[in-house]
Protein backbone atom coordinates (compact mmCIF):
# COMPACT_ATOMS: atom_id res chain seq x y z
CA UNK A 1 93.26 111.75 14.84
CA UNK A 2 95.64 108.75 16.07
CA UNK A 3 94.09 108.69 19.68
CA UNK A 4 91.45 106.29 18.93
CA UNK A 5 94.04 103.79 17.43
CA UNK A 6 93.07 102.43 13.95
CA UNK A 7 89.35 103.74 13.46
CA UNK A 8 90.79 107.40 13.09
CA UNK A 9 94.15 106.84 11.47
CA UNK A 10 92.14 104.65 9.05
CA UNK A 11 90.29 107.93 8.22
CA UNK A 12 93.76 109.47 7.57
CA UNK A 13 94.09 106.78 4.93
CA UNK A 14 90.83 108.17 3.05
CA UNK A 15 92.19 111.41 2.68
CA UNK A 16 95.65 109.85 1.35
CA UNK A 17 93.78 107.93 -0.98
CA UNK A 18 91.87 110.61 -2.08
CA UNK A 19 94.86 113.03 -2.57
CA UNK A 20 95.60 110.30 -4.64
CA UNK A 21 92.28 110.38 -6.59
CA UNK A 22 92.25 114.18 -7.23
CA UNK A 23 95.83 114.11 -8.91
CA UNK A 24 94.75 111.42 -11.10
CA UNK A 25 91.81 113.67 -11.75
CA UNK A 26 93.86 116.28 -12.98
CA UNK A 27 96.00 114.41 -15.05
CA UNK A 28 92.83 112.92 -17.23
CA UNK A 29 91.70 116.47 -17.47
CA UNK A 30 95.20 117.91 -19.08
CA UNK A 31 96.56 114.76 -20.94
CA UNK A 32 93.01 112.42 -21.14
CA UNK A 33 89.90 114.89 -20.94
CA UNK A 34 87.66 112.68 -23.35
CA UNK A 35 87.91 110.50 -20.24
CA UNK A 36 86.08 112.97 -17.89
CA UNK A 37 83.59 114.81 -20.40
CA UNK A 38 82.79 112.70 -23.17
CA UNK A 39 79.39 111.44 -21.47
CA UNK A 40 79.00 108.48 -24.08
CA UNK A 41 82.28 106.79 -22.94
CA UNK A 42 80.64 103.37 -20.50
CA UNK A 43 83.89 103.22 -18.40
CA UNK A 44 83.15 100.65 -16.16
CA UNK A 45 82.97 102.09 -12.53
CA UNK A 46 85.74 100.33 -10.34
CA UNK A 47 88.28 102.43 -12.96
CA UNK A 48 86.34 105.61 -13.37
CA UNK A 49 86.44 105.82 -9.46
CA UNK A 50 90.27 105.99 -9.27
CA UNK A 51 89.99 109.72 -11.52
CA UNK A 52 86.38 110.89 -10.13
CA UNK A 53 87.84 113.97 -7.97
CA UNK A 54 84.45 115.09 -7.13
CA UNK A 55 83.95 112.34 -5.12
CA UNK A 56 87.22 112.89 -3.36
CA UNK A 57 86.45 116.46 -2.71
CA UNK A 58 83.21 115.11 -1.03
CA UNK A 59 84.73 112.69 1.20
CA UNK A 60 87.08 115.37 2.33
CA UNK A 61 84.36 117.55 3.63
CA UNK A 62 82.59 115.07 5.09
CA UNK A 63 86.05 113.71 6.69
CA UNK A 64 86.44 117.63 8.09
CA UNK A 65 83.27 117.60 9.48
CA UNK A 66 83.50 115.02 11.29
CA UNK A 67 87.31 115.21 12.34
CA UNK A 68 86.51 118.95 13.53
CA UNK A 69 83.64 118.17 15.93
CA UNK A 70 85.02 114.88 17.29
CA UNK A 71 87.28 116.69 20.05
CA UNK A 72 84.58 118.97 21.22
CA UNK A 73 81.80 116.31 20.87
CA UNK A 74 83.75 113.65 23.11
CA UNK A 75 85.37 116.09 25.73
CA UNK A 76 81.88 119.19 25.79
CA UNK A 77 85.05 121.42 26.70
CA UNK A 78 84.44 124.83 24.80
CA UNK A 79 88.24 125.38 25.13
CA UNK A 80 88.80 123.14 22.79
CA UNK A 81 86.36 124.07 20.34
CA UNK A 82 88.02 128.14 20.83
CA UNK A 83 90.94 126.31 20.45
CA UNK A 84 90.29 124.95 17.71
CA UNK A 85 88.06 127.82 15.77
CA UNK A 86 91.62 130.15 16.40
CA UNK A 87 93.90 127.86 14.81
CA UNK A 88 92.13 126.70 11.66
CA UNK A 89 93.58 130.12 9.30
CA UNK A 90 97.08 129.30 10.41
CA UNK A 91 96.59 125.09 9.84
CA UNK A 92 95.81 126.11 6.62
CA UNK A 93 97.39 129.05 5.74
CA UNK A 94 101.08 127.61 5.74
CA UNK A 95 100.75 124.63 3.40
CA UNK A 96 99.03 127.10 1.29
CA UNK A 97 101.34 129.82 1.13
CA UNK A 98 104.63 127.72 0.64
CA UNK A 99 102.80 125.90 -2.38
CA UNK A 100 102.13 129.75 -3.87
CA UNK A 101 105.67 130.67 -3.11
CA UNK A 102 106.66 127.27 -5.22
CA UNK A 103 104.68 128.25 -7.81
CA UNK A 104 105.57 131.56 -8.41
CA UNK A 105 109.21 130.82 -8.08
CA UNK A 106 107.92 127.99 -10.87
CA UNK A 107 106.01 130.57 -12.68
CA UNK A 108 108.99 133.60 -13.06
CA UNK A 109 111.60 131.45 -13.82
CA UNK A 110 109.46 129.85 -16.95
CA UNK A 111 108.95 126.26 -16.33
CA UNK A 112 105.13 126.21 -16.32
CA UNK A 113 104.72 124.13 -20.26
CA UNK A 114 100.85 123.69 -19.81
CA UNK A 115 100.01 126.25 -21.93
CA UNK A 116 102.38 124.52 -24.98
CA UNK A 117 101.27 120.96 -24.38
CA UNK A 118 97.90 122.31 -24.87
CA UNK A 119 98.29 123.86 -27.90
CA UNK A 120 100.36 120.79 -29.24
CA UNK A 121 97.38 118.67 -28.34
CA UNK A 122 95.36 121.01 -30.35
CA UNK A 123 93.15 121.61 -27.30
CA UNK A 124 90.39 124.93 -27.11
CA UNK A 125 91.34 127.62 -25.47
CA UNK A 126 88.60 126.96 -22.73
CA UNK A 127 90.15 123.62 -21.73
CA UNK A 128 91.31 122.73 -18.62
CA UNK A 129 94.92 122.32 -19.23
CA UNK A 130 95.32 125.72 -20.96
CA UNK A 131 93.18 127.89 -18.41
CA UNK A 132 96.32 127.80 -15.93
CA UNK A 133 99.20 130.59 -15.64
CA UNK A 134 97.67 132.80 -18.68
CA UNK A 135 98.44 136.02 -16.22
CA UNK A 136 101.91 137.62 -15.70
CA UNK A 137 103.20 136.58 -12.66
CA UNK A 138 103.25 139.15 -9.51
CA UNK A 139 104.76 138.80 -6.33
CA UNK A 140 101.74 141.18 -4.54
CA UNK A 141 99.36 138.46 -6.29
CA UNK A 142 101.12 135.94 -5.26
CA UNK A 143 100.77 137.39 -1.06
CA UNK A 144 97.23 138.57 -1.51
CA UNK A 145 96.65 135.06 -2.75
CA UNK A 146 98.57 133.43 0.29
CA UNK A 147 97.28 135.30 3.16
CA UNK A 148 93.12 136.63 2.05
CA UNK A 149 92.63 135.25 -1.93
CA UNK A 150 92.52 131.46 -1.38
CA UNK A 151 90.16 131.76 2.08
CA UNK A 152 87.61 134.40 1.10
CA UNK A 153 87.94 135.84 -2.20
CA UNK A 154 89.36 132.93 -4.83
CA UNK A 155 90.18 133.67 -8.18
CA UNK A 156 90.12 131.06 -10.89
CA UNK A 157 91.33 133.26 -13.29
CA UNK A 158 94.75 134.99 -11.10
CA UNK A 159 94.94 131.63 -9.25
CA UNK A 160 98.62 130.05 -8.30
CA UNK A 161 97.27 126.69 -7.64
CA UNK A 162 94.19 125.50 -8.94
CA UNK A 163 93.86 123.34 -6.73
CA UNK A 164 93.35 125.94 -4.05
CA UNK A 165 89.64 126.59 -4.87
CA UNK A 166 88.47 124.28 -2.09
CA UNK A 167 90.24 126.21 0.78
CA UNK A 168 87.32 129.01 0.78
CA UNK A 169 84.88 126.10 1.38
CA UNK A 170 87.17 124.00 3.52
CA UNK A 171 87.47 127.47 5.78
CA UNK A 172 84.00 128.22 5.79
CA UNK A 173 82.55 125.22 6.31
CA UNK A 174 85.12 124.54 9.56
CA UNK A 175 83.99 127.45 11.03
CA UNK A 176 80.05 126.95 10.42
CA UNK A 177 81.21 123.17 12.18
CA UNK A 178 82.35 125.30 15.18
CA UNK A 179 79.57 127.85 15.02
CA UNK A 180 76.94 124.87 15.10
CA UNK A 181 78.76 122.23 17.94
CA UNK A 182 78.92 125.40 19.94
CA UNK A 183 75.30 126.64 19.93
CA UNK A 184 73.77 123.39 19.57
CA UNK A 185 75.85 121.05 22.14
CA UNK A 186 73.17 119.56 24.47
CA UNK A 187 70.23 120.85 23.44
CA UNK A 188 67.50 118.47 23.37
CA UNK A 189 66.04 119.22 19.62
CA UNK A 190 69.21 118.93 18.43
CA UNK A 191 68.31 116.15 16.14
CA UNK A 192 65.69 118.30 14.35
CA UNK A 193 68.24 121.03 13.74
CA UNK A 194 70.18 118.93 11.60
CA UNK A 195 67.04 117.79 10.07
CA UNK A 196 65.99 121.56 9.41
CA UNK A 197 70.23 122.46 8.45
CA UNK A 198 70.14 119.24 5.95
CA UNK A 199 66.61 120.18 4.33
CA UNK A 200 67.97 124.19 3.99
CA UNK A 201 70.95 123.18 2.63
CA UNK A 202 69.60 121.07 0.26
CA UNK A 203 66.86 123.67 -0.87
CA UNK A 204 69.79 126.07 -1.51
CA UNK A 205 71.90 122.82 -3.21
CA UNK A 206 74.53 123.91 -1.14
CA UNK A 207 75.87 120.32 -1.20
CA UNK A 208 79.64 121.54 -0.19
CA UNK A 209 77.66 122.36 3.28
CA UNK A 210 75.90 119.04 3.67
CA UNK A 211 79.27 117.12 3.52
CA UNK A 212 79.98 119.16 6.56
CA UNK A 213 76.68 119.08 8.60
CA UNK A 214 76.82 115.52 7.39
CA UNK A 215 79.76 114.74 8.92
CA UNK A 216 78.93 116.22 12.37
CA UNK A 217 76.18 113.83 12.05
CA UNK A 218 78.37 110.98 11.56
CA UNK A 219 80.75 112.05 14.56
CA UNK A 220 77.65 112.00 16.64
CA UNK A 221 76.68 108.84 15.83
CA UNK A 222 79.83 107.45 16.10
CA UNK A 223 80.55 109.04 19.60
CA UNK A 224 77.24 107.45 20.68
CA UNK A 225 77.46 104.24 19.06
CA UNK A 226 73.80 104.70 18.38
CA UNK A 227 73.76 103.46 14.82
CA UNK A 228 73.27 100.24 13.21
CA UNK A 229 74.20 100.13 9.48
CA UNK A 230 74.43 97.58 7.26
CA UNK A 231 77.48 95.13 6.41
CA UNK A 232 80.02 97.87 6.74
CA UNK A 233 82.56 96.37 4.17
CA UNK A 234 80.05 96.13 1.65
CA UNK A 235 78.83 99.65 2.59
CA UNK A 236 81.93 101.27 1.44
CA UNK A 237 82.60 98.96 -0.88
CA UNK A 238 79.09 99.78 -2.75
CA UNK A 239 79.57 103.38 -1.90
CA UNK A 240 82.95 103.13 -3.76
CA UNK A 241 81.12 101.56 -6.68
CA UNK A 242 78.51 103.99 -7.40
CA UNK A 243 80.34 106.93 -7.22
CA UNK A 244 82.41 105.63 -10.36
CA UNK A 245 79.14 104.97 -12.02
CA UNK A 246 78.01 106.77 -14.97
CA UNK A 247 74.62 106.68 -16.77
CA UNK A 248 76.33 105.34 -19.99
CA UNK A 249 77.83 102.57 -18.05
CA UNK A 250 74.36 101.85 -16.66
CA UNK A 251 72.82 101.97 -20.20
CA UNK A 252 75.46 99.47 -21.37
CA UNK A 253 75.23 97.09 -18.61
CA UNK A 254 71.84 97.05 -17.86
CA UNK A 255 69.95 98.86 -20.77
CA UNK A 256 68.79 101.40 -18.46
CA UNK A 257 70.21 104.63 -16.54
CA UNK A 258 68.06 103.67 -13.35
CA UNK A 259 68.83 106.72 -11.75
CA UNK A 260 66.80 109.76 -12.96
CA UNK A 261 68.92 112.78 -14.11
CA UNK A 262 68.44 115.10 -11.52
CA UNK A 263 69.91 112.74 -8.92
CA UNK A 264 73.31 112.31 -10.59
CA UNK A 265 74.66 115.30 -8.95
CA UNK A 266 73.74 113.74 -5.47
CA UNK A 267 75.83 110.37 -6.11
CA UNK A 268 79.09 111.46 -5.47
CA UNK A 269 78.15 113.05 -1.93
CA UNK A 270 75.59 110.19 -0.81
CA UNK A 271 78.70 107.39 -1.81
CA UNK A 272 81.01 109.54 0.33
CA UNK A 273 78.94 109.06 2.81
CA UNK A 274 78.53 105.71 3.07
CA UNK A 275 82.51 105.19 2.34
CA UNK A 276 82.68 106.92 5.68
CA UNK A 277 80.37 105.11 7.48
CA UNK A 278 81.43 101.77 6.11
CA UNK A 279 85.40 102.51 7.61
CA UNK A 280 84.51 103.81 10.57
CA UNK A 281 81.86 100.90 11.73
CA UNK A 282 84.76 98.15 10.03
CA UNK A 283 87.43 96.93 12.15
CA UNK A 284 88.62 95.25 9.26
CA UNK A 285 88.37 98.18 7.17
CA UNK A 286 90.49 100.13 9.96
CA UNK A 287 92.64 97.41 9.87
CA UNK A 288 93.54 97.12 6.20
CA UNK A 289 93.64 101.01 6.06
CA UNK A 290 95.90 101.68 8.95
CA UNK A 291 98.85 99.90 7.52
CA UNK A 292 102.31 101.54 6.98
CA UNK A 293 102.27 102.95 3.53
CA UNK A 294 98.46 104.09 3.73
CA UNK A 295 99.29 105.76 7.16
CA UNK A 296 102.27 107.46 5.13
CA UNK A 297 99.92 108.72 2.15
CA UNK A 298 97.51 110.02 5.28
CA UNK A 299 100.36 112.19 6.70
CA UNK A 300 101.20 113.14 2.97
CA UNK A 301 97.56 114.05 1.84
CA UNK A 302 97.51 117.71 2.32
CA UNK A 303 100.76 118.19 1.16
CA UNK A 304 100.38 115.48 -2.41
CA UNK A 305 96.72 118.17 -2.73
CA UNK A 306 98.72 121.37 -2.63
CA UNK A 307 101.61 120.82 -4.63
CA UNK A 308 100.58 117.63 -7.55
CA UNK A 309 99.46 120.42 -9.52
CA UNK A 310 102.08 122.64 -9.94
CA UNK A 311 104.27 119.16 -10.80
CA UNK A 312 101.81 118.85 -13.76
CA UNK A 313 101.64 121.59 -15.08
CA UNK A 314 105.25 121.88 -15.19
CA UNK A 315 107.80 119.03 -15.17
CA UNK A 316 104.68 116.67 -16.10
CA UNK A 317 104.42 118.71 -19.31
CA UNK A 318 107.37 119.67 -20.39
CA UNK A 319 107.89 115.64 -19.69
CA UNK A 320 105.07 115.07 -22.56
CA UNK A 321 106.59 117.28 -25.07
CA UNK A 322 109.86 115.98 -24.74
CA UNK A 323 108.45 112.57 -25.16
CA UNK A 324 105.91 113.32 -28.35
CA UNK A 325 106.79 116.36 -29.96
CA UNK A 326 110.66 116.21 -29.82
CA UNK A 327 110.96 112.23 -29.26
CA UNK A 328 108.33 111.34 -31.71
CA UNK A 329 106.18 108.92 -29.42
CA UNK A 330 102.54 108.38 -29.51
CA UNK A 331 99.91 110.40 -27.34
CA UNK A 332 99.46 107.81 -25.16
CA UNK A 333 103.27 107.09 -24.33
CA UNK A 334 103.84 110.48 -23.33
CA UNK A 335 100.36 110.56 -21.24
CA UNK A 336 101.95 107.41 -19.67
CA UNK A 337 105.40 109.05 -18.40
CA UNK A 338 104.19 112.48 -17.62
CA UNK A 339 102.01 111.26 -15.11
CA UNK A 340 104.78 108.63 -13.91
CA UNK A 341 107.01 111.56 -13.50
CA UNK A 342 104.17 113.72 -12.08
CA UNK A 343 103.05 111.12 -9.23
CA UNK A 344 106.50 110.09 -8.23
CA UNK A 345 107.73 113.62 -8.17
CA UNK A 346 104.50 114.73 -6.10
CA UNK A 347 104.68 112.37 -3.57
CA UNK A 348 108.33 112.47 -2.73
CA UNK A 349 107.65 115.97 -2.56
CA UNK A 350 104.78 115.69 -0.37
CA UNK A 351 107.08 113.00 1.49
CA UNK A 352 109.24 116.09 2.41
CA UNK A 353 106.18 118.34 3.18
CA UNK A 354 104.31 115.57 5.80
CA UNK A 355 107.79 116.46 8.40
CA UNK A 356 108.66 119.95 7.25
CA UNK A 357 105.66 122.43 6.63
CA UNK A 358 103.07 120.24 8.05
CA UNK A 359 104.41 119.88 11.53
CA UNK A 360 105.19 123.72 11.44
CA UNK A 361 101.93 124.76 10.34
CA UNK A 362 100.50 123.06 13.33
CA UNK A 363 102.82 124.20 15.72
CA UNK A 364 102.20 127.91 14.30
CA UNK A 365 98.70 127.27 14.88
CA UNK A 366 99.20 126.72 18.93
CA UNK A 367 101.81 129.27 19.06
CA UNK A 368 99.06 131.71 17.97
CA UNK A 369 96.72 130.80 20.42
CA UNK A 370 99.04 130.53 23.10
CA UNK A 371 100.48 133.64 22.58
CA UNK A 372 97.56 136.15 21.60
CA UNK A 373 93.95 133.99 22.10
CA UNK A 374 94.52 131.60 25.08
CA UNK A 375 91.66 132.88 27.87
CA UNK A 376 92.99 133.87 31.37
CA UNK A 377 91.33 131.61 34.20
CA UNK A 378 90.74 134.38 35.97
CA UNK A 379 88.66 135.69 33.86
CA UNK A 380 86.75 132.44 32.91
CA UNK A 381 86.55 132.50 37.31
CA UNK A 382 85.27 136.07 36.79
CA UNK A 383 82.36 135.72 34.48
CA UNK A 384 81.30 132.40 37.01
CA UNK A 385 81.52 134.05 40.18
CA UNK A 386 80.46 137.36 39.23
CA UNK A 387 77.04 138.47 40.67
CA UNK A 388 74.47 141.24 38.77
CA UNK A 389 73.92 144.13 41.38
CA UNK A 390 70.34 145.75 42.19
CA UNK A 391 69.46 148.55 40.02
């Protein structure tokens, strides 16, 4: 990502801030969840934004769709896309596995409390807060989870992070990205394959998949510098806007929704979009985004994803009891320093994580395909040089 300078460490920066958005997600949803469901609240859109994880899901995808193909599409080396395709399970799989090992180690020795803030808050069954950790905890869960359960077989129900139930997309979708640069590099229709991918997809609202076709798109464009978009500040900063929009903020404001119902579900995806377009065609975007703290948060993203959750449900909630039930506080005050504790907790965790498990998970990724999937040169020279013989 850093060897274009500030237009792809700025992209970094999304995904930090967007880590960032998807823990304050979660925290409306256990502590605040009137926030996120009651559809008559008119929350005005540049605060809605800050908790609307759907949107940060969205511009993750796009981001991996794009970061995935822009090796392959600036080099046409199909060594690196191998490379690549070989490596993705083990990127993922050991951020993954030590946040299941933390929370099972969390969840034996007792210290999960979402369950009990729950009930204190006199929450249903059904909600979000009180779905979590209602299984006994098993170490063979815990592995099957690790190594097969979180990439092709997630279950919401057995899960040890929640937060886990985009790796099955994030996996699938990376290697449909590879799948497609490789069969599709050069070709001269290539532009109506998208066209035909993005219409399919769409049919099947398989909108998970169109972040990722979408950005491939992107990447090519970018690569080519073929595109001409509007003001790119205001770009993002409209996409930004509209994904915190809300058809009772619209009603409010303007007296009508606008935006027919069916196309709500589109928003969030269409303003990722144009948030990534609107960075990546900014230098002063880049510039604002690549300084040293947002930089940080990008090297901390995957980590502040993985383990946020497992700080709320635990410490964060045994944080809000302490402070209502057994101090005697209002709702609100113990909202207030749970998710204090949770975010500074999470992110000096994931401070740790961005130079421990993240480096390593890398490396194990090359030491994998060096050691088992790199391809001999004499056999790439053999399948060149080698001539069919006469029946």
């Amino acid at each position: 990502m850093r060897e274009n300078g500030q237009k792809l460490e700025s992209l970094d920066a999304v995904r930090g801030i967007g880590a960032f958005v998807v823990m304050w997600h979660h925290l409306v949803l256990g502590f605040q969840p009137n926030w996120k469901f009651d559809l008559s609240l008119a929350t005005p859109p540049w605060i809605r934004v800050w908790y609307h994880g759907d949107f940060a899901v969205h511009v993750f995808f796009v981001l991996s769709g794009f970061v995935l193909s822009y090796s392959f599409v600036k080099s046409g080396n199909m060594d690196v896309l191998r490379a690549a395709a070989v490596k993705r399970y083990w990127r993922l799989f050991l951020p993954v596995a030590v946040s299941i090992l933390i929370s099972y180690l969390l969840f034996i020795a007792g210290t999960y409390a979402n369950r009990d803030a729950a009930r204190f808050m006199h929450q249903e069954d059904s909600s979000w807060l009180n779905r979590w950790f209602a299984f006994p905890p098993s170490w063979m869960g815990a592995i099957a989870e690790a190594f097969y359960g979180a990439f092709f077989h997630y279950e919401v129900s057995q899960t040890y992070n929640s937060s886990l139930w985009t790796m099955q997309t994030e996996f699938l979708g990376s290697f449909f990205i590879f799948a497609f640069q490789g069969l599709t590099r050069g070709l001269r229709y290539r532009p109506l394959i998208f066209l035909l991918l993005f219409a399919v997809f769409l049919r099947q609202e398989q909108l998970w998949m169109v972040d990722f076709l979408a950005g491939a798109a992107i990447c090519d464009l970018f690569h080519s510098q073929s595109l001409w978009i509007p003001p790119p500040i205001g770009l993002a900063a409209f996409g930004v806007l509209l994904a915190g929009t809300s058809p009772a903020w619209f009603i409010a404001t303007i007296g009508d929704p606008l935006i027919p119902d069916w196309m709500w579900n589109y928003i969030p995806m269409v303003s990722a979009l144009w948030v990534i377009l609107g960075v990546l065609w900014s230098p002063f975007l880049q510039r604002q985004l690549s300084t040293g703290p947002l930089r940080l948060l990008g090297r901390m993203s995957f980590p502040l994803y993985l383990i946020h959750l497992l700080v709320e449900c635990s410490l964060g909630c045994r944080v809000y009891l302490w402070v209502v039930r057994d101090a005697g506080f209002s709702h609100n005050s113990g909202f207030i320093t749970a998710s204090l504790t949770t975010i500074a907790v999470s992110l000096g965790l994931a401070w740790i994580g961005s130079f421990t498990v993240e480096p390593q998970s890398i490396a194990l990724g090359r030491w994998v395909y060096a050691r088992w999937f790199q391809p001999l040169k004499s056999a790439d020279n053999d399948l060149c040089l080698t001539k069919p013989t006469a029946n």
